[in-house]
Each structure stands twice: as structure tokens, then as C-alpha cells.
C-alpha atoms as a PDB file:
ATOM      1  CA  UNK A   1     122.452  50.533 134.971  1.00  0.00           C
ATOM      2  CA  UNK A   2     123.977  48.630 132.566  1.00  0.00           C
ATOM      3  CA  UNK A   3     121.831  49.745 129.645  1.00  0.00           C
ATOM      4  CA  UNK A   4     121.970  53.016 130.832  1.00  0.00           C
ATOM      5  CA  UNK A   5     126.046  53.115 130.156  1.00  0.00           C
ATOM      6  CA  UNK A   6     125.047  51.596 126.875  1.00  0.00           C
ATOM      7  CA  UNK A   7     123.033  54.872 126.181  1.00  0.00           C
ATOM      8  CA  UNK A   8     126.012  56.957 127.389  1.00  0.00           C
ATOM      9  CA  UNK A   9     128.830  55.929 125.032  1.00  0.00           C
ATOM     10  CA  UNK A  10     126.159  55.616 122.416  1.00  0.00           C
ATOM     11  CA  UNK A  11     125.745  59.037 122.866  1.00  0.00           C
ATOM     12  CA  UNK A  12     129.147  59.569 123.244  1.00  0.00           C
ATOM     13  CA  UNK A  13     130.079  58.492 119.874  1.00  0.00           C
ATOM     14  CA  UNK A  14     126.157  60.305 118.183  1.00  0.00           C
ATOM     15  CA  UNK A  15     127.760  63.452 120.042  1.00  0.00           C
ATOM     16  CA  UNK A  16     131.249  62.524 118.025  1.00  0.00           C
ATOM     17  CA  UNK A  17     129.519  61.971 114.512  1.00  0.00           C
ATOM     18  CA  UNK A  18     127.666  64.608 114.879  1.00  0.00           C
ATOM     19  CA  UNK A  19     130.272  67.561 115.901  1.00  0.00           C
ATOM     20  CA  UNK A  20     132.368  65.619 113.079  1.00  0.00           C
ATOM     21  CA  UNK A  21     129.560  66.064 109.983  1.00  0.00           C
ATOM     22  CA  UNK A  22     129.173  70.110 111.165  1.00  0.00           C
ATOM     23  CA  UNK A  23     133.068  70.656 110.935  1.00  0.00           C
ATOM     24  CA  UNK A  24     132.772  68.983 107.295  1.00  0.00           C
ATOM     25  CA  UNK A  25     130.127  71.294 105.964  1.00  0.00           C
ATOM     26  CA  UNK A  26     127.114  73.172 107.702  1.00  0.00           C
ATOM     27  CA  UNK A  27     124.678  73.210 104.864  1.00  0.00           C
ATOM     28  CA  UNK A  28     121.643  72.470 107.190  1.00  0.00           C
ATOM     29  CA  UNK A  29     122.980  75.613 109.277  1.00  0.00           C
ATOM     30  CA  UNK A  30     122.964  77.809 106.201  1.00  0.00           C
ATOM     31  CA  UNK A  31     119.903  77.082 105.448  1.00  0.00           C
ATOM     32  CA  UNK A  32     118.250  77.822 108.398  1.00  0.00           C
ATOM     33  CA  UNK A  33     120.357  80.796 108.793  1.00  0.00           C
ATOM     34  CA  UNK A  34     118.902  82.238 105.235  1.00  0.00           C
ATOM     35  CA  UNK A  35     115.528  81.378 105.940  1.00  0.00           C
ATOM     36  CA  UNK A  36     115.353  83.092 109.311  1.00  0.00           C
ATOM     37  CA  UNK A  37     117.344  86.332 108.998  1.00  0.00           C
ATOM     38  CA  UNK A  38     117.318  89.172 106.664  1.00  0.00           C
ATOM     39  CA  UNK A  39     119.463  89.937 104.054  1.00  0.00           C
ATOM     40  CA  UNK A  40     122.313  92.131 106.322  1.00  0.00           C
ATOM     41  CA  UNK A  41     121.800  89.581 109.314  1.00  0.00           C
ATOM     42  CA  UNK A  42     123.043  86.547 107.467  1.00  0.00           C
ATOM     43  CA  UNK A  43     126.370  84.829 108.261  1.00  0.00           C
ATOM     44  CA  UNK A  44     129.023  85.180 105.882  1.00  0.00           C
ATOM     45  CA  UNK A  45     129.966  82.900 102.906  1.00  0.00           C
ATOM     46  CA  UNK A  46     133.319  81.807 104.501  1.00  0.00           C
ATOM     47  CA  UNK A  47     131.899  81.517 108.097  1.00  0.00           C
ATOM     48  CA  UNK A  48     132.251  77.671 109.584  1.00  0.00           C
ATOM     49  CA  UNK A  49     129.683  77.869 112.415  1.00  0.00           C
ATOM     50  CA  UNK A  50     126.749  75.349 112.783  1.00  0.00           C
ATOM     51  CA  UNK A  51     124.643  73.803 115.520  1.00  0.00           C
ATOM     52  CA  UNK A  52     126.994  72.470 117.628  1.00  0.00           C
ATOM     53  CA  UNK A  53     130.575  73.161 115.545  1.00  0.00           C
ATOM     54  CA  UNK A  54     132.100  76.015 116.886  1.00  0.00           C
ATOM     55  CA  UNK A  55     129.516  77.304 119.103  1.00  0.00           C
ATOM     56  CA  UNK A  56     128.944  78.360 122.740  1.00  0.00           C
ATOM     57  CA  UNK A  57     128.050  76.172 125.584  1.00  0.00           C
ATOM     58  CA  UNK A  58     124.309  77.582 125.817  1.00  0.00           C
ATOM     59  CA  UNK A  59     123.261  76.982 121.822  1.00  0.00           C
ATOM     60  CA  UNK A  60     124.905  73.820 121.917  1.00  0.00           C
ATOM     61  CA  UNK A  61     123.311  72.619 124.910  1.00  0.00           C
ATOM     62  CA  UNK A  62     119.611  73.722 123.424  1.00  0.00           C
ATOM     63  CA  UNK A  63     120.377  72.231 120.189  1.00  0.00           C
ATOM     64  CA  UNK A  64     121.578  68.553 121.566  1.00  0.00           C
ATOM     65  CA  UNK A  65     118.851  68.744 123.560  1.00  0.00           C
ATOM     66  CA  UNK A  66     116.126  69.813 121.328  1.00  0.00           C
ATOM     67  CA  UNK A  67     117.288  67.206 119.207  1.00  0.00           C
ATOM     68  CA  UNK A  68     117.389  64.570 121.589  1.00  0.00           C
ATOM     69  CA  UNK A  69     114.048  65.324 122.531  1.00  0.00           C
ATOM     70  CA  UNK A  70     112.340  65.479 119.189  1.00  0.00           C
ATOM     71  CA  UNK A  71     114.027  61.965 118.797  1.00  0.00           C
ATOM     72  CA  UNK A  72     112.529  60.874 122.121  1.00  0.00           C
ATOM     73  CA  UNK A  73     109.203  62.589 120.654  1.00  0.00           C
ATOM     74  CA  UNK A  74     109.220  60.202 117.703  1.00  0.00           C
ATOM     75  CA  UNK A  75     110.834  57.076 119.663  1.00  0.00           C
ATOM     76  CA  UNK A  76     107.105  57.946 122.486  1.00  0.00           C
ATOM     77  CA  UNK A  77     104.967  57.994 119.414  1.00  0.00           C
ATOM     78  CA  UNK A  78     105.420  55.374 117.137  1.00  0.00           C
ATOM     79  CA  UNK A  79     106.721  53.014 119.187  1.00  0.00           C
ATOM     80  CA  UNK A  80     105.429  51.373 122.541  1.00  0.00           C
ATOM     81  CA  UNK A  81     108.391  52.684 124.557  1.00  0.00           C
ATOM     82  CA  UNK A  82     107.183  55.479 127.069  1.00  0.00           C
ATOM     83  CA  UNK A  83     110.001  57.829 127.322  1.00  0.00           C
ATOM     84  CA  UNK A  84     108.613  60.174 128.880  1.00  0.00           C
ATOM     85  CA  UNK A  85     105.890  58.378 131.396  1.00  0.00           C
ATOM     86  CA  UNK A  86     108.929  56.456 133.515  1.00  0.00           C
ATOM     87  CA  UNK A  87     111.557  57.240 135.180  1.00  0.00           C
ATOM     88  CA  UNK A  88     113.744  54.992 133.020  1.00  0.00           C
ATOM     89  CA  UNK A  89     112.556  56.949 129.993  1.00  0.00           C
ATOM     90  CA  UNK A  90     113.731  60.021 131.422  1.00  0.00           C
ATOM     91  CA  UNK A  91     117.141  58.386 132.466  1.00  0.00           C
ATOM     92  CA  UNK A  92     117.930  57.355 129.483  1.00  0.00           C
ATOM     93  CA  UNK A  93     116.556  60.254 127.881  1.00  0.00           C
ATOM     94  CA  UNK A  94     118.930  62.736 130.003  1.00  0.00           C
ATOM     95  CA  UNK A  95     121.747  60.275 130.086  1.00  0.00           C
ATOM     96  CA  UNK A  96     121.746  60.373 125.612  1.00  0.00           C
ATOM     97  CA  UNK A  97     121.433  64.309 126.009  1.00  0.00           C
ATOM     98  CA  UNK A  98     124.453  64.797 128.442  1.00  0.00           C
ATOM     99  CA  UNK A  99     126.601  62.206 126.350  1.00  0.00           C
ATOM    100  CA  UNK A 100     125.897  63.533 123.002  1.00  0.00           C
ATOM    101  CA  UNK A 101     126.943  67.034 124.317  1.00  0.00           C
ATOM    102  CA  UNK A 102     130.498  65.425 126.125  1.00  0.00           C
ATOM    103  CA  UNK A 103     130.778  63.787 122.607  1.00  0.00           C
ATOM    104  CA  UNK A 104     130.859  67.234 120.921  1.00  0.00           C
ATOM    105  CA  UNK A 105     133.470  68.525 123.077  1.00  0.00           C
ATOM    106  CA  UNK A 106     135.218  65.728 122.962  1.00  0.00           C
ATOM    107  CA  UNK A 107     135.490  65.709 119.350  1.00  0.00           C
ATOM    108  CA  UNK A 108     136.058  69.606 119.271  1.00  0.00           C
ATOM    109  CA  UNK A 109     138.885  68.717 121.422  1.00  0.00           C
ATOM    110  CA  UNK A 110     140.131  65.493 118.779  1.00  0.00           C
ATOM    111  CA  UNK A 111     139.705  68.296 115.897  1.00  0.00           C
ATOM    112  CA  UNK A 112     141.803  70.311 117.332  1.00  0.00           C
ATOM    113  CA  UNK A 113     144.364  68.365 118.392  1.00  0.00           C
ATOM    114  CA  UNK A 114     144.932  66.607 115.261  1.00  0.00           C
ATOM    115  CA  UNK A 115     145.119  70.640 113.194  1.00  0.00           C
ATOM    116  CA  UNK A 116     147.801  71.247 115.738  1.00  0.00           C
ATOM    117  CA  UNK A 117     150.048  68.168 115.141  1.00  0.00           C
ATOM    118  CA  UNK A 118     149.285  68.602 111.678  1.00  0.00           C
ATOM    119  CA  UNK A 119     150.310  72.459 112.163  1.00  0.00           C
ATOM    120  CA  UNK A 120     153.913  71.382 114.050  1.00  0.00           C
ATOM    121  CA  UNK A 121     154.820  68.032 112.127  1.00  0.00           C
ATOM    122  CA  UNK A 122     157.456  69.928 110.391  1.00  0.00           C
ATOM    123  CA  UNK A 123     158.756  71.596 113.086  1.00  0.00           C
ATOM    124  CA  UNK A 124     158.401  69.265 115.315  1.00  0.00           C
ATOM    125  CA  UNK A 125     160.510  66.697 112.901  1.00  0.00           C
ATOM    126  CA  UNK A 126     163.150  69.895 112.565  1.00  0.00           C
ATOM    127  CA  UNK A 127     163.707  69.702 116.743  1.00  0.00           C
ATOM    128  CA  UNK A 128     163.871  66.116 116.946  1.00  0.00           C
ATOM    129  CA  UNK A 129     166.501  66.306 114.140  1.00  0.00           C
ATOM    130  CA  UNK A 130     168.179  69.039 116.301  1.00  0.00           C
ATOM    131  CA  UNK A 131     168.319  67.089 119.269  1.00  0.00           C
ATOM    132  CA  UNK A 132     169.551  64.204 117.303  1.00  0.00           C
ATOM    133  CA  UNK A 133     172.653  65.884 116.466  1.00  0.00           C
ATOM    134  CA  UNK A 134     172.718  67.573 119.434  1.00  0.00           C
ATOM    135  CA  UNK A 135     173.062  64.637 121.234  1.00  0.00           C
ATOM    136  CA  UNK A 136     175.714  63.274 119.138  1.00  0.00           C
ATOM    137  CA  UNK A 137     178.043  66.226 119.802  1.00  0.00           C
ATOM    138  CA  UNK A 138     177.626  65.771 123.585  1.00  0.00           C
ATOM    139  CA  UNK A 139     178.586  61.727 123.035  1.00  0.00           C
ATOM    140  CA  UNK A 140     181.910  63.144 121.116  1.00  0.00           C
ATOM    141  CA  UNK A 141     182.406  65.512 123.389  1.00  0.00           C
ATOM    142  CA  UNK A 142     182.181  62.802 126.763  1.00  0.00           C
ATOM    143  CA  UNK A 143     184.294  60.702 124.731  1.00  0.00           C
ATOM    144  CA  UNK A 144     187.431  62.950 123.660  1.00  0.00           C
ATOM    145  CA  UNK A 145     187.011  64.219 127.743  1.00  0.00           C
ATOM    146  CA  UNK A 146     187.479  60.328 128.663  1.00  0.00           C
ATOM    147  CA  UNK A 147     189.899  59.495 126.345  1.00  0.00           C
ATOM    148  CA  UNK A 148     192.270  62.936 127.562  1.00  0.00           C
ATOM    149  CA  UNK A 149     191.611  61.750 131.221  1.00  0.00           C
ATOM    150  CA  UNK A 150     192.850  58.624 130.333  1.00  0.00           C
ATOM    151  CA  UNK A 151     195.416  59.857 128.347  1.00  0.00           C
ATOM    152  CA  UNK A 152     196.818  62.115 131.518  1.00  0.00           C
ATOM    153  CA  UNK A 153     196.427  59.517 133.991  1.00  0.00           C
ATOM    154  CA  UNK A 154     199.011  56.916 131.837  1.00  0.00           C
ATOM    155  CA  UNK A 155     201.281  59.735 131.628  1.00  0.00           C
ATOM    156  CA  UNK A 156     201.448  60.603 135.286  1.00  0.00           C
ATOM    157  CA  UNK A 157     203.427  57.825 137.203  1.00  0.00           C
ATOM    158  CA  UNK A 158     202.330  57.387 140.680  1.00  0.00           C
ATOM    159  CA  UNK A 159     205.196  58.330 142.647  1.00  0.00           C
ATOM    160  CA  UNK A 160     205.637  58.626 146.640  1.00  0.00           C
ATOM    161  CA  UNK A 161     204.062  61.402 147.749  1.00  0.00           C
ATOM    162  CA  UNK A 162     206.239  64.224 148.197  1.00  0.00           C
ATOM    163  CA  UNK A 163     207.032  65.269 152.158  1.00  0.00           C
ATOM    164  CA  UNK A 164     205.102  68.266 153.267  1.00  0.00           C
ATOM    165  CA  UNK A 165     206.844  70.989 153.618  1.00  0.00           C
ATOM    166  CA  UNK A 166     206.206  73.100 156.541  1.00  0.00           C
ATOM    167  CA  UNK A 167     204.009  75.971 155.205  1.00  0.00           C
ATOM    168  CA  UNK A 168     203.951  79.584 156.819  1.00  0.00           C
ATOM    169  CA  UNK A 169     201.296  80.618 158.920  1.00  0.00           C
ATOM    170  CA  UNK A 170     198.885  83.679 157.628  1.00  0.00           C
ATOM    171  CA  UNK A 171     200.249  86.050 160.378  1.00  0.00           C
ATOM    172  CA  UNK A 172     204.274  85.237 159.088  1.00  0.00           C
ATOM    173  CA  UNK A 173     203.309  85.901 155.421  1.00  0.00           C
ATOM    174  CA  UNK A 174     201.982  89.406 156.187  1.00  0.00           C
ATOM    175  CA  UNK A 175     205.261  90.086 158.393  1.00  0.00           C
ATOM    176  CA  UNK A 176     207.050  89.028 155.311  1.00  0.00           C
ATOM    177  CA  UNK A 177     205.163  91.344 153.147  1.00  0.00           C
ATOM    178  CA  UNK A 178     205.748  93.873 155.930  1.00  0.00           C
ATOM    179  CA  UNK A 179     202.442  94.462 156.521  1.00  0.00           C
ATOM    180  CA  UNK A 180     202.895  93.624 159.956  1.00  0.00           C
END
């Protein structure tokens, strides 16, 4: 299990790299893209898409895998590891292909993150500034409110309280109004 996890975030970060060197440049795309369709069916000159960079779920997931596999091909064949004969082979083998793809989206989703901030830096440096003196207003503001409070408070003396007088009921203030 343990070397299994060591697969994963391996993986993880060959997933990273590799969603990372496609947003960069997608020669290797290109290339296969002018060598396999005609002259009307070829991608445009200012069109980012490769392999795995800005691509579906489906062609993604065929193109980790067929790459994982033609590695695994390689790794059965000149080496003495059986990959594909043991269970443990095929673990690790589907563990590396699931990883690298969760490191493509999680570097689409780093890539994309990082434009964004990079999009709202100004503005987001324009509302903090904002808020700043926002904020300052609202401290001036709770401070002239205290210091009249206090102000009206010195300036009333606390006397006796006056004696009540007797108020009029509801029903003699209409009668008084003649409304009654």
C-alpha cells in the first residue's frame, strides 16, 4: 500500500508537469495534428489545444492512458518487472493512470486560478483601498457620535425627576376635541 501511494502522488505531480509543458507550447500536438488531417481540417495557428491542455474528459482520459501504458509497455519489456502478469503490476499501473489524469485537472485548476488573480490584482488592490478608507470614515464618524454624546450628557445636570402630572385619558381628549 505504501508504494502504491508513492505511485499516486508520483503521478500526481507527472499529471502536473505534464498539463503544465502543453499550456507552454503544444508543438508535439501540431505536429500530429498536420500529419493526420488535411489541409482545411487542421487547427488554427492561434489555437492552444493539445493532449491533455484544454481538452475534454474522454481524449484526455485515452491519452493519459495510452501513455501510461506504452510506458508500462517499455517498463514489461526491458526490464524484469511484470506489469502486466500481477496484480501489483496492474495496481500500480491503474493507480499512475488515475493520478496523472487528477494531476491534469488539478493543474488546469492551479492555471486558472493563478490567470484570475493575475486578472483582479488591480482591482482587487482598488477595493481593499476602498474599504480602507471606508473604514476610516466609519471610525470618524463613531468617534464625533461619542464625543457629541458625551458632550450632551455633561451639559444635562441630573436633576430630580419632575412629578408626573396626571395625563388625560384617550376618551377625555376626544371629548375635548369634541369628537365625543
Amino acid at each position: 500500500m505504501g508504494l502504491e501511494l508513492v505511485i499516486f502522488i508520483a503521478a500526481i505531480l507527472f499529471g502536473i508537469f505534464l498539463y503544465w509543458r502543453e499550456s507552454n507550447g503544444n508543438g508535439a500536438y501540431r505536429f500530429l495534428n498536420k500529419m493526420m488531417n488535411s489541409k482545411e481540417l487542421q487547427m488554427s495557428p492561434d489555437n492552444p489545444k493539445g493532449f491533455v491542455y484544454k481538452q475534454a474528459f474522454l481524449p484526455r482520459f485515452i491519452f493519459v492512458v495510452a501513455l501510461v501504458m506504452i510506458a508500462a509497455l517499455i517498463v514489461e519489456f526491458l526490464t524484469p518487472l511484470a506489469v502486466f502478469s500481477s496484480y501489483n503490476g496492474i495496481s500500480a499501473f491503474s493507480s499512475f493512470a488515475v493520478g496523472a489524469l487528477i494531476g491534469t485537472y488539478l493543474a488546469n485548476f492551479i492555471i486558472k486560478t493563478t490567470e484570475v488573480v493575475e486578472e483582479q490584482s488591480d482591482s482587487i488592490s482598488d477595493i481593499v483601498g476602498d474599504v480602507v478608507e471606508k473604514g476610516k470614515g466609519v471610525i470618524e464618524d463613531l468617534k464625533t457620535k461619542d464625543a457629541k454624546v458625551v458632550e450632551e450628557t455633561k451639559e444635562e445636570p441630573k436633576s430630580d425627576p419632575e412629578p408626573e402630572v396626571e395625563k388625560k385619558s384617550a376618551r377625555e381628549r376626544l371629548k375635548d376635541k369634541g369628537l365625543m
